[in-house]
N, C-alpha and C. Protein backbone atom coordinates (compact mmCIF):
# COMPACT_ATOMS: atom_id res chain seq x y z
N UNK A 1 -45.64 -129.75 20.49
CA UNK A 1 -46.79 -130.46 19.96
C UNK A 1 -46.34 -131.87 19.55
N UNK A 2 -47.15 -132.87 20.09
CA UNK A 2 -46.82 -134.11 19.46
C UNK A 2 -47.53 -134.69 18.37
N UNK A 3 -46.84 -135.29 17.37
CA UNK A 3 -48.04 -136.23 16.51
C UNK A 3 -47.84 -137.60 16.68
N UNK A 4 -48.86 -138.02 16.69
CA UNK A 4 -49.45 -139.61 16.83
C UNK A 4 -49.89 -140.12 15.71
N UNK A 5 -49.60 -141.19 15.83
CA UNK A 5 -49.51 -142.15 14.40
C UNK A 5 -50.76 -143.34 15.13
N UNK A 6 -52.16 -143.43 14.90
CA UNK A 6 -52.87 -144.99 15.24
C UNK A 6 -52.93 -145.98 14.01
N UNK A 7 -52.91 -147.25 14.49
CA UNK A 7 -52.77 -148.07 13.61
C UNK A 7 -53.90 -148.94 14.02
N UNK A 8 -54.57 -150.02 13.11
CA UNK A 8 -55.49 -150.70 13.92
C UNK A 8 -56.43 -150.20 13.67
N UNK A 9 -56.89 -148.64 13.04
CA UNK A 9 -58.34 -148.47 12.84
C UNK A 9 -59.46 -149.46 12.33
N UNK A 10 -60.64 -149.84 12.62
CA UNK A 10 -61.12 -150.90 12.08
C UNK A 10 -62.16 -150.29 10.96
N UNK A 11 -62.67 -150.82 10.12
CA UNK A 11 -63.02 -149.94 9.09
C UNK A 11 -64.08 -149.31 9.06
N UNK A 12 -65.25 -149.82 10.31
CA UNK A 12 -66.48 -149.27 10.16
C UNK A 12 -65.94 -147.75 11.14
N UNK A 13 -64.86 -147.74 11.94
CA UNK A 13 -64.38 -146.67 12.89
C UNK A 13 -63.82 -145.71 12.10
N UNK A 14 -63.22 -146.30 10.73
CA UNK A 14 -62.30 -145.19 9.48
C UNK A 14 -63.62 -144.35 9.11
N UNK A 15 -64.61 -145.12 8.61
CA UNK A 15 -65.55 -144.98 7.77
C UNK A 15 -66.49 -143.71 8.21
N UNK A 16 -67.18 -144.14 9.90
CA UNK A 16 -67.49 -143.24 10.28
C UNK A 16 -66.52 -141.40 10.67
N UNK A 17 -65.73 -141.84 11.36
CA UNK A 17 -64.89 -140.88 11.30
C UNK A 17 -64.75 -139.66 9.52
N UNK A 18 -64.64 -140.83 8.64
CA UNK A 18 -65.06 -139.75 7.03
C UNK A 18 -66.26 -139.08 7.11
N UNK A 19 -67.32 -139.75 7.83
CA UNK A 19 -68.31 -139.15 7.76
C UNK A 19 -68.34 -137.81 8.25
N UNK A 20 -68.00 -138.15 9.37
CA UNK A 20 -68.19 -137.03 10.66
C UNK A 20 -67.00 -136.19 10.16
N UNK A 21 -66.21 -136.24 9.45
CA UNK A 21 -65.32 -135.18 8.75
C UNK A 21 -66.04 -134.48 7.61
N UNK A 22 -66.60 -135.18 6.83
CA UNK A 22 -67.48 -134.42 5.48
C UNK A 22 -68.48 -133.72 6.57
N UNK A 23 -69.11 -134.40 7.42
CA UNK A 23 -70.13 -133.34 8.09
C UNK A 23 -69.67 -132.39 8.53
N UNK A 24 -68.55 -131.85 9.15
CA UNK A 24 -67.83 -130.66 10.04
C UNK A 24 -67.05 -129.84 8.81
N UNK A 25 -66.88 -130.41 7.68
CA UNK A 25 -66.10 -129.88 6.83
C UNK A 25 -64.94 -129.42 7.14
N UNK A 26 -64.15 -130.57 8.05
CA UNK A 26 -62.74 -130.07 8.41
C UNK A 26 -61.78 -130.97 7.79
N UNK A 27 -60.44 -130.70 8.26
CA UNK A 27 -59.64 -132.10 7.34
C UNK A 27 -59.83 -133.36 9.01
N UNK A 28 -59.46 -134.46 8.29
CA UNK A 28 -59.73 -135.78 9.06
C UNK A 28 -59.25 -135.55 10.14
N UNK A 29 -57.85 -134.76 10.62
CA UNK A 29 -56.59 -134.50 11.76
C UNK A 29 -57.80 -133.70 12.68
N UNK A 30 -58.09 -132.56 12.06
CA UNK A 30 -58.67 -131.51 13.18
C UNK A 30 -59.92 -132.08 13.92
N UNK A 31 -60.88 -132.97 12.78
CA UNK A 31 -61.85 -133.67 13.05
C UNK A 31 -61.84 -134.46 14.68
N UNK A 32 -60.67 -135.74 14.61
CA UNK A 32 -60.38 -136.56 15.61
C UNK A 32 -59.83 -135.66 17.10
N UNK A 33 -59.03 -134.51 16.46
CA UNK A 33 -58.55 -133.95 17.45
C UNK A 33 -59.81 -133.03 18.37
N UNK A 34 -60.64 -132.30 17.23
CA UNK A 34 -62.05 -132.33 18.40
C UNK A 34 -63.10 -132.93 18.75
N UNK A 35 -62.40 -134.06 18.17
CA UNK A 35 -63.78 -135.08 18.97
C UNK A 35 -62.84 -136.07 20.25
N UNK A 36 -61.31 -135.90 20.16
CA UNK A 36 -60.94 -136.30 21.16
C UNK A 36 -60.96 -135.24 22.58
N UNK A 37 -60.67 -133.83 22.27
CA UNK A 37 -60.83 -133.01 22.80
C UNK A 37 -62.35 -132.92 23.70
N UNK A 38 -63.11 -132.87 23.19
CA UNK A 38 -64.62 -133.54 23.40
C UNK A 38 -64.98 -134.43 24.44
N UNK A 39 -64.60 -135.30 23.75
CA UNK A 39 -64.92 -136.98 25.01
C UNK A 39 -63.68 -136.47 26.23
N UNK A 40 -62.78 -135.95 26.01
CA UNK A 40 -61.86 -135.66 27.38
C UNK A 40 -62.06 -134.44 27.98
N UNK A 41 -63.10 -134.03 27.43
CA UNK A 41 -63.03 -132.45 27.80
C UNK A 41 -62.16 -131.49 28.21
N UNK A 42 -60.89 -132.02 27.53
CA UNK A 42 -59.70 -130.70 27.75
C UNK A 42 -60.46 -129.40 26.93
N UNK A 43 -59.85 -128.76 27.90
CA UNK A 43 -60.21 -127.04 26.80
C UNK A 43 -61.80 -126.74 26.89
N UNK A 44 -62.71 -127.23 27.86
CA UNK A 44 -64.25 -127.17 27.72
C UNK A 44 -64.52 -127.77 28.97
N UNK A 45 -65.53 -127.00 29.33
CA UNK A 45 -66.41 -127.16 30.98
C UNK A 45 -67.38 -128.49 30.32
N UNK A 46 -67.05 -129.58 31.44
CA UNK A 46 -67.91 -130.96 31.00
C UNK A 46 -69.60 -130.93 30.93
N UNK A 47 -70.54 -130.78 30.09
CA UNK A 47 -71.76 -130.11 30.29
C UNK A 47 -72.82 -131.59 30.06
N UNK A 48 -74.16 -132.13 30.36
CA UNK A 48 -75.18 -132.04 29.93
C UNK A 48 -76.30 -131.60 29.14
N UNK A 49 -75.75 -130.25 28.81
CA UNK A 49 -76.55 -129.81 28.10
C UNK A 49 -77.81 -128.88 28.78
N UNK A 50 -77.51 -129.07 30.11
CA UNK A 50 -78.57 -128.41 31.38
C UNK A 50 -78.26 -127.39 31.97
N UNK A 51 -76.78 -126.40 31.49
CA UNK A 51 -76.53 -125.68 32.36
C UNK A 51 -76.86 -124.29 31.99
N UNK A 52 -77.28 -124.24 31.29
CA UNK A 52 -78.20 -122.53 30.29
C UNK A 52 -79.89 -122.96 31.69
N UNK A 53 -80.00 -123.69 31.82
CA UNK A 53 -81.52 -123.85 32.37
C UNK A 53 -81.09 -124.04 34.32
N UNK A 54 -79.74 -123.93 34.75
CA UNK A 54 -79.44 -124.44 36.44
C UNK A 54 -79.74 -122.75 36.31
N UNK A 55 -80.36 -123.01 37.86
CA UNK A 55 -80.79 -121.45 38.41
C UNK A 55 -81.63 -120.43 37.98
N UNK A 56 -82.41 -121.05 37.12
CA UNK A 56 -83.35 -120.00 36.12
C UNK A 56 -84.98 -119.56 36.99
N UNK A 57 -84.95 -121.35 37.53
CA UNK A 57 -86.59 -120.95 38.51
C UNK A 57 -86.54 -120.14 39.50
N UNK A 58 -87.68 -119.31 39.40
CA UNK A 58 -87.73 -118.95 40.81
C UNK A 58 -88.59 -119.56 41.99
N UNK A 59 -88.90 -119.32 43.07
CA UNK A 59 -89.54 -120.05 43.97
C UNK A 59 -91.22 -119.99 43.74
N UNK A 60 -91.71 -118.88 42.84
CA UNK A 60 -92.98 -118.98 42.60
C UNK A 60 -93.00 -119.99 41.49
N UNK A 61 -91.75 -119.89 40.16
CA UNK A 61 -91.67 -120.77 39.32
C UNK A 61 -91.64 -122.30 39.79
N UNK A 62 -91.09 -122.49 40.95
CA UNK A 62 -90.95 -124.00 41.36
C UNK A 62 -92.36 -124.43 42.00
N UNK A 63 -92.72 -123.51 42.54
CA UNK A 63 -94.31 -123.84 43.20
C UNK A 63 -95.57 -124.17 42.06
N UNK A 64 -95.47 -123.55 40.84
CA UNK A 64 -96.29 -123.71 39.96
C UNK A 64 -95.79 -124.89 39.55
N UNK A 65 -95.19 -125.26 39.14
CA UNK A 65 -94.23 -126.29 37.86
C UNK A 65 -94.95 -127.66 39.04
N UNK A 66 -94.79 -127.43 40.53
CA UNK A 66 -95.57 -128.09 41.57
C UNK A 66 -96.64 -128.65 41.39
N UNK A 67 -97.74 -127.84 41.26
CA UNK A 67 -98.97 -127.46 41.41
C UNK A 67 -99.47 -128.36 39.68
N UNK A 68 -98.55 -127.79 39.01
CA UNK A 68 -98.56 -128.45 37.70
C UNK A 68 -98.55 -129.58 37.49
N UNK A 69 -97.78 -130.54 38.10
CA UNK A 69 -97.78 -132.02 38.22
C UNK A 69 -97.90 -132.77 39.29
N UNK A 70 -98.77 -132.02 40.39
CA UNK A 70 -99.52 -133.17 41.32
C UNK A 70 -99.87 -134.13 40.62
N UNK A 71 -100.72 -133.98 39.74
CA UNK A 71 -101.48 -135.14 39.56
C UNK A 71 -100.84 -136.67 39.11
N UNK A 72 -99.55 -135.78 38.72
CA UNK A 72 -98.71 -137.43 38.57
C UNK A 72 -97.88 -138.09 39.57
N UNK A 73 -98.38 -137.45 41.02
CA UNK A 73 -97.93 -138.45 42.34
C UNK A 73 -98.95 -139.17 42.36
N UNK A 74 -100.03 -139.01 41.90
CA UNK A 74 -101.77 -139.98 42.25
C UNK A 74 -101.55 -141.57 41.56
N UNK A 75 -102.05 -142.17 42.41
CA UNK A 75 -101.88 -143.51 41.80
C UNK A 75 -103.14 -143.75 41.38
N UNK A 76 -103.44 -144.28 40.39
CA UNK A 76 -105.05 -144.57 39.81
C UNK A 76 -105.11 -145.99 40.64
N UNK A 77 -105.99 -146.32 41.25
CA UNK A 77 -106.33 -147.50 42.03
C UNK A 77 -106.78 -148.55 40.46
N UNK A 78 -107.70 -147.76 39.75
CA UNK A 78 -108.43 -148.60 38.59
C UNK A 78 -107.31 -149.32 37.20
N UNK A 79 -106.31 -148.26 37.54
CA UNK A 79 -105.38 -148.64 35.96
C UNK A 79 -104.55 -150.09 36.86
N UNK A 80 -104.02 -149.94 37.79
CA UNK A 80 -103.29 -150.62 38.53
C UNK A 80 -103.75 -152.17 39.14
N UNK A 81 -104.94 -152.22 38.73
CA UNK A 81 -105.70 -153.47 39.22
C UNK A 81 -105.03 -154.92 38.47
């Protein structure tokens, strides 16, 4: 295991970082280490936030969801004038 020493923090970057430590209620070390962990996504599949919802429709589901928003391929001739 290595430890790293940064220097150079600037203070609104210290500041927030306290924050986001009182919010997680961890100490400051574990904090940075999963939020670096995080942005690099070591140790975690890189997500959107979309992947509980890939593969869920089915083909009647995609045909409705269809059918559901034709109307927003229509161009209003009147709004567009």
């Amino acid at each position: 295991m290595r430890n790293l020493t940064i220097r150079g923090v600037p203070e609104d970057l210290g500041e927030a970082l306290q924050r986001e430590r009182t919010r997680r209620g961890r100490s400051l070390n574990q904090t940075v280490l999963d939020l670096l962990r995080q942005r690099l996504a070591i140790g975690t599949t890189p997500s959107n936030g979309l992947a509980s919802l890939s593969g869920t429709w089915s083909d009647a589901d995609l045909r409705a969801f269809e059918r559901s928003t034709e109307l927003f391929e229509t161009v209003d001739e009147e709004v567009w004038r």
